[in-house]
C-alpha atoms as a PDB file:
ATOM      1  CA  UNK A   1       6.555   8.617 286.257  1.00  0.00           C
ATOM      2  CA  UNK A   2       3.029   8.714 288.053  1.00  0.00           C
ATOM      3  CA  UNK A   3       2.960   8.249 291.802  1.00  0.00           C
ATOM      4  CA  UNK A   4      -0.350   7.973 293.384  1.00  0.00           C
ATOM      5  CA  UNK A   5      -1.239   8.603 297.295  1.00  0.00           C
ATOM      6  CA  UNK A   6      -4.727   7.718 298.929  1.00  0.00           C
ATOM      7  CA  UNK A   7      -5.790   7.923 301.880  1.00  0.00           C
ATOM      8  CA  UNK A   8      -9.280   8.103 304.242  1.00  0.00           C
ATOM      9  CA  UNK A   9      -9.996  11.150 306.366  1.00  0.00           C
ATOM     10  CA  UNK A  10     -12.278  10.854 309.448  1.00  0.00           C
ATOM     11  CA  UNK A  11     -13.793  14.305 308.460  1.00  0.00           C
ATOM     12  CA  UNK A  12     -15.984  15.999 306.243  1.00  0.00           C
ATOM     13  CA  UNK A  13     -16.046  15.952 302.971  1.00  0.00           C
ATOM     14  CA  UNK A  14     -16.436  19.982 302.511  1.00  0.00           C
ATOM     15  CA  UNK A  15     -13.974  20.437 305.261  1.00  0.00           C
ATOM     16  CA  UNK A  16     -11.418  17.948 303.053  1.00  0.00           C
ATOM     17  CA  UNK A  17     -11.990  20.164 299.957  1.00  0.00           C
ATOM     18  CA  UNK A  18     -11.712  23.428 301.467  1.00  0.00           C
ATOM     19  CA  UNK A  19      -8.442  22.235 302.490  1.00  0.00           C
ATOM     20  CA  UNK A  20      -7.390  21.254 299.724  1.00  0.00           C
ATOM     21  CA  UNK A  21      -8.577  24.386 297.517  1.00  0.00           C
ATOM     22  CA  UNK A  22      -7.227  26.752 299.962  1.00  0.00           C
ATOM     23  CA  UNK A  23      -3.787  26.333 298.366  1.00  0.00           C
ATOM     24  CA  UNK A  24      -2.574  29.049 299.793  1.00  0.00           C
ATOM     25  CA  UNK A  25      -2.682  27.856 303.417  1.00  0.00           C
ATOM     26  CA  UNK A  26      -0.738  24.838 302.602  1.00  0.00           C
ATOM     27  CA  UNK A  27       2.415  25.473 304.553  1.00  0.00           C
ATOM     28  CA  UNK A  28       0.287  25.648 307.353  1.00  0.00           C
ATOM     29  CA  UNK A  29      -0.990  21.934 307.645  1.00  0.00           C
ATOM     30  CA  UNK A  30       2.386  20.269 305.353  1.00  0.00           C
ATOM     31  CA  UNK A  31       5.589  20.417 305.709  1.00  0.00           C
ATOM     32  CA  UNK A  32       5.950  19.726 302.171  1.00  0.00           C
ATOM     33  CA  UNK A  33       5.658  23.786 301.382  1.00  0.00           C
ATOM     34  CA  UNK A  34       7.067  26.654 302.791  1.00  0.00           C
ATOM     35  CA  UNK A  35       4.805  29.397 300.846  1.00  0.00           C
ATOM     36  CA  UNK A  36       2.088  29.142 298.538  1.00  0.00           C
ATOM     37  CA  UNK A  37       1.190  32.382 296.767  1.00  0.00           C
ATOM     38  CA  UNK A  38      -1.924  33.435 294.392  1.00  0.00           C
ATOM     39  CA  UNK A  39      -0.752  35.613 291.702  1.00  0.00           C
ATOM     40  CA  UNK A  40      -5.052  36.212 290.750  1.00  0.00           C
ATOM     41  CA  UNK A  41      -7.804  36.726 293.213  1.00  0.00           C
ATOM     42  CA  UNK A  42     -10.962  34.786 293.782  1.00  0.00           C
ATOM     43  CA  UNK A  43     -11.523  31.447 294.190  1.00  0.00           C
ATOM     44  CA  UNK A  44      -9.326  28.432 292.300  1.00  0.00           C
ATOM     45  CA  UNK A  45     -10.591  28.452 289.143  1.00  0.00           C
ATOM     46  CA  UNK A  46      -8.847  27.249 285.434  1.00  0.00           C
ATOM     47  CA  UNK A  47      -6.269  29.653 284.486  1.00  0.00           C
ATOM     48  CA  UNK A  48      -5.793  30.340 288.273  1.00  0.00           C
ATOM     49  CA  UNK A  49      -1.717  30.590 289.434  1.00  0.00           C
ATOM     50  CA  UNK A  50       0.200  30.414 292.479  1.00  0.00           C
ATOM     51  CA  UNK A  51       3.909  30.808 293.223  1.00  0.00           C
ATOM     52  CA  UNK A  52       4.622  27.695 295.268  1.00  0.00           C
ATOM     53  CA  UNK A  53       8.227  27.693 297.131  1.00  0.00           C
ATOM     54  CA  UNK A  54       9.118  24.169 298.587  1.00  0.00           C
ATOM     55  CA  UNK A  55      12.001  22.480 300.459  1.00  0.00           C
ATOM     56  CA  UNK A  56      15.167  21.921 298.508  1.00  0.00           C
ATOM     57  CA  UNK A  57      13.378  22.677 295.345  1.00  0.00           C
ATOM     58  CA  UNK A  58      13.599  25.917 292.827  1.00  0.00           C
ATOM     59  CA  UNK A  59      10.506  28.390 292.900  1.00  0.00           C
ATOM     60  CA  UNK A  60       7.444  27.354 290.549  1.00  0.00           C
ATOM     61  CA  UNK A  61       4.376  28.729 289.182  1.00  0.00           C
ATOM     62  CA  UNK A  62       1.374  26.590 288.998  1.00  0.00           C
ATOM     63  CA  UNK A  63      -1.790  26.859 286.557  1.00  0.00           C
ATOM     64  CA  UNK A  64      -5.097  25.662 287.212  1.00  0.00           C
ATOM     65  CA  UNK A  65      -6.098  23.360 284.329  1.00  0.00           C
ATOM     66  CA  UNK A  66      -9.111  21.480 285.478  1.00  0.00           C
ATOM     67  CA  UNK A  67     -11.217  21.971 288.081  1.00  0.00           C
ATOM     68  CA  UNK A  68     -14.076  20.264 289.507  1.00  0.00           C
ATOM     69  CA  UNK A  69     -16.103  22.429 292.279  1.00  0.00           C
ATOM     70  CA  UNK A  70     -16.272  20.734 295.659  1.00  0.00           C
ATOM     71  CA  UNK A  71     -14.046  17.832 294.109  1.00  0.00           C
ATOM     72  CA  UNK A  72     -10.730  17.980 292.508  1.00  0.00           C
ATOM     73  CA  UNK A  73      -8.316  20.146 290.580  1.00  0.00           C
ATOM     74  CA  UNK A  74      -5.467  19.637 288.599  1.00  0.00           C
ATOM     75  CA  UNK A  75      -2.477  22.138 288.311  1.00  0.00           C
ATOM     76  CA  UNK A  76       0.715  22.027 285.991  1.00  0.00           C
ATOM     77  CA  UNK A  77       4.297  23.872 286.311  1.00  0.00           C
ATOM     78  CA  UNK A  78       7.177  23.476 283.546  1.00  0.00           C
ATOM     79  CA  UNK A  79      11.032  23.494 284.501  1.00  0.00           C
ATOM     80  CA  UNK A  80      13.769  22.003 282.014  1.00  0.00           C
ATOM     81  CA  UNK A  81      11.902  19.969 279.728  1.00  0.00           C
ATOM     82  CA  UNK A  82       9.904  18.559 282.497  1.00  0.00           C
ATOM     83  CA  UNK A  83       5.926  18.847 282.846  1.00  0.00           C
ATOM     84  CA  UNK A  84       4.482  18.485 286.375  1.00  0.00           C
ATOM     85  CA  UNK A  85       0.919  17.309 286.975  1.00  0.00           C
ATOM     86  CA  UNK A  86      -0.331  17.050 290.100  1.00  0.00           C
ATOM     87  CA  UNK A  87      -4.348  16.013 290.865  1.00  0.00           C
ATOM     88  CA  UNK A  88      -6.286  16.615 294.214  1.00  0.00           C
ATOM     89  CA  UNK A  89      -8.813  14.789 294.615  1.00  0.00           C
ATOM     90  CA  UNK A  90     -11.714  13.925 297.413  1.00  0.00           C
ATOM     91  CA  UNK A  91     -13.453  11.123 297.359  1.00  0.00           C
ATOM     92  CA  UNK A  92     -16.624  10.093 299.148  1.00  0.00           C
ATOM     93  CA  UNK A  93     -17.891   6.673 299.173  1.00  0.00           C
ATOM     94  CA  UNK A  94     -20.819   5.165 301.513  1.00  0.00           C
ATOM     95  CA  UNK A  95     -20.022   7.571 304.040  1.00  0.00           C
ATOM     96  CA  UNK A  96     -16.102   7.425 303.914  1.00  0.00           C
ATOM     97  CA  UNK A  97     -14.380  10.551 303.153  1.00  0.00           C
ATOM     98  CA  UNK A  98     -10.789   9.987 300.989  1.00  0.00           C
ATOM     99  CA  UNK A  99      -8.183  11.920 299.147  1.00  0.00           C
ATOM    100  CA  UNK A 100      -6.703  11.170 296.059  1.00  0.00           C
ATOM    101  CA  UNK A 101      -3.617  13.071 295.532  1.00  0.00           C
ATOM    102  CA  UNK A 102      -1.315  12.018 291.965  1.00  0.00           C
ATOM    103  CA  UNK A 103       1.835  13.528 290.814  1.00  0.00           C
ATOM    104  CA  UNK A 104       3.278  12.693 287.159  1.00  0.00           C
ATOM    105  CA  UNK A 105       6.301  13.970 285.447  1.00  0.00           C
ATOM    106  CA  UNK A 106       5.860  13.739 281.295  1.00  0.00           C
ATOM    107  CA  UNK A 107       8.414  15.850 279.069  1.00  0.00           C
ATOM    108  CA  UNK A 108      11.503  14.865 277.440  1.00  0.00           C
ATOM    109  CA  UNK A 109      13.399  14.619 280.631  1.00  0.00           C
ATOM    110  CA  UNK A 110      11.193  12.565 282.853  1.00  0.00           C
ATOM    111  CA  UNK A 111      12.878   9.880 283.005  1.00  0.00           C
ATOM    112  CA  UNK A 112      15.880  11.720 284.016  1.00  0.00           C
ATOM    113  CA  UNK A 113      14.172  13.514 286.254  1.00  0.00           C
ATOM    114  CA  UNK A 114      12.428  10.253 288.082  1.00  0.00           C
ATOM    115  CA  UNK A 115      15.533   8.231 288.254  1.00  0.00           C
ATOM    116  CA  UNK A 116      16.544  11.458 290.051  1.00  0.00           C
ATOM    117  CA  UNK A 117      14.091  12.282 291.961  1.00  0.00           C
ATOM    118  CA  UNK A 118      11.278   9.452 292.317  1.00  0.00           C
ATOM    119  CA  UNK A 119      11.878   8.610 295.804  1.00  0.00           C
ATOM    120  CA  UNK A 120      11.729  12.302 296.819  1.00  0.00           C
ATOM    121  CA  UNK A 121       8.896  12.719 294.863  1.00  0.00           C
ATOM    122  CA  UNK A 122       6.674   9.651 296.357  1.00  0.00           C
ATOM    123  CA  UNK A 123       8.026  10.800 299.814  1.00  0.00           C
ATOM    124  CA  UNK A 124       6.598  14.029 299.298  1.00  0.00           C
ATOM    125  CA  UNK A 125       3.312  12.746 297.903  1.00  0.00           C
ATOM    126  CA  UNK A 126       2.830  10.436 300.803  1.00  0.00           C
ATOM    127  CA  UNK A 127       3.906  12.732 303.320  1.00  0.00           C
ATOM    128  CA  UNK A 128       0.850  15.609 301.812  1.00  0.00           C
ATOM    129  CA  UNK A 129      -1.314  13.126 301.936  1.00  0.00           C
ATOM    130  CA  UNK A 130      -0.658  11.788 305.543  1.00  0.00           C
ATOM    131  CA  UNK A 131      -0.483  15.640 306.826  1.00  0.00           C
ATOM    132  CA  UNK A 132      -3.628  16.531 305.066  1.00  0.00           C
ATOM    133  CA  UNK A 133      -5.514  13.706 306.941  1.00  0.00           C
ATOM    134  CA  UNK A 134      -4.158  15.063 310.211  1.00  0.00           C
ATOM    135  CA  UNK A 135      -4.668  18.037 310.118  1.00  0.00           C
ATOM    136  CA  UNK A 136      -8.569  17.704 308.586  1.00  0.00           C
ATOM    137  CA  UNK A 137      -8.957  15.351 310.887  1.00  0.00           C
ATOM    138  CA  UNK A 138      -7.637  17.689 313.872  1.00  0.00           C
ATOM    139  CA  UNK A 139     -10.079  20.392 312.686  1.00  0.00           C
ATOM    140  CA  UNK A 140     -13.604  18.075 312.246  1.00  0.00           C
END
């Protein structure tokens, strides 16, 4: 399962991205999180992890696997034979600022897991997305 979300923010591009990379001020512009913790110092970078505790769901750790400065990243957690992928991304384009923000599950339960939880999970996605052009928005 793959969900995509994308949306256009009336703000600017840096202030989307530092946003965005500022994981661990999430729970402060989505109600999507409750806490977002670094377990390393420094900026995001590959290898990078953070403890991220959300509604209704069990604790996670996330890794950094790609990361594009001033751009996107791309962070993965495991749980029960489920891989989850999720990609931020900002866009800009002729002067319009955008977010692209992608969740996928892959693993030999995924398809379990999106009959399950698909609905939640494109809820969720939208939901970031919507808050995250709020609150930049709020902020400009």
């Amino acid at each position: 399962m793959r969900h995509e979300s994308t949306i256009t923010i009336d703000a600017p591009a840096a202030l989307v991205w530092q946003t965005i990379h500022t994981v661990e001020k999430w729970p402060e512009w989505t109600p999507t999180m409750r806490q977002v913790r670094r377990l390393d110092d420094g900026d995001l970078r590959v290898g990078s992890t953070a403890e991220v505790r959300q509604p209704n769901q069990p604790k996670r750790v996330w890794t950094v696997t790609e990361l594009v400065p001033d751009r996107s990243f791309t962070w993965v957690a495991s749980n029960l034979g489920v891989r989850l992928t999720a990609e931020h991304t900002v866009t800009e384009q002729d002067g319009t600022v955008g977010a692209l923000l992608t969740f996928e599950l892959t693993g030999r339960l995924a398809a379990v897991s999106a009959l399950l939880a698909g609905r939640t999970i494109r809820r969720l996605v939208d939901l970031e997305a919507a808050s995250l052009k709020k609150w930049c928005e709020a902020h400009a």
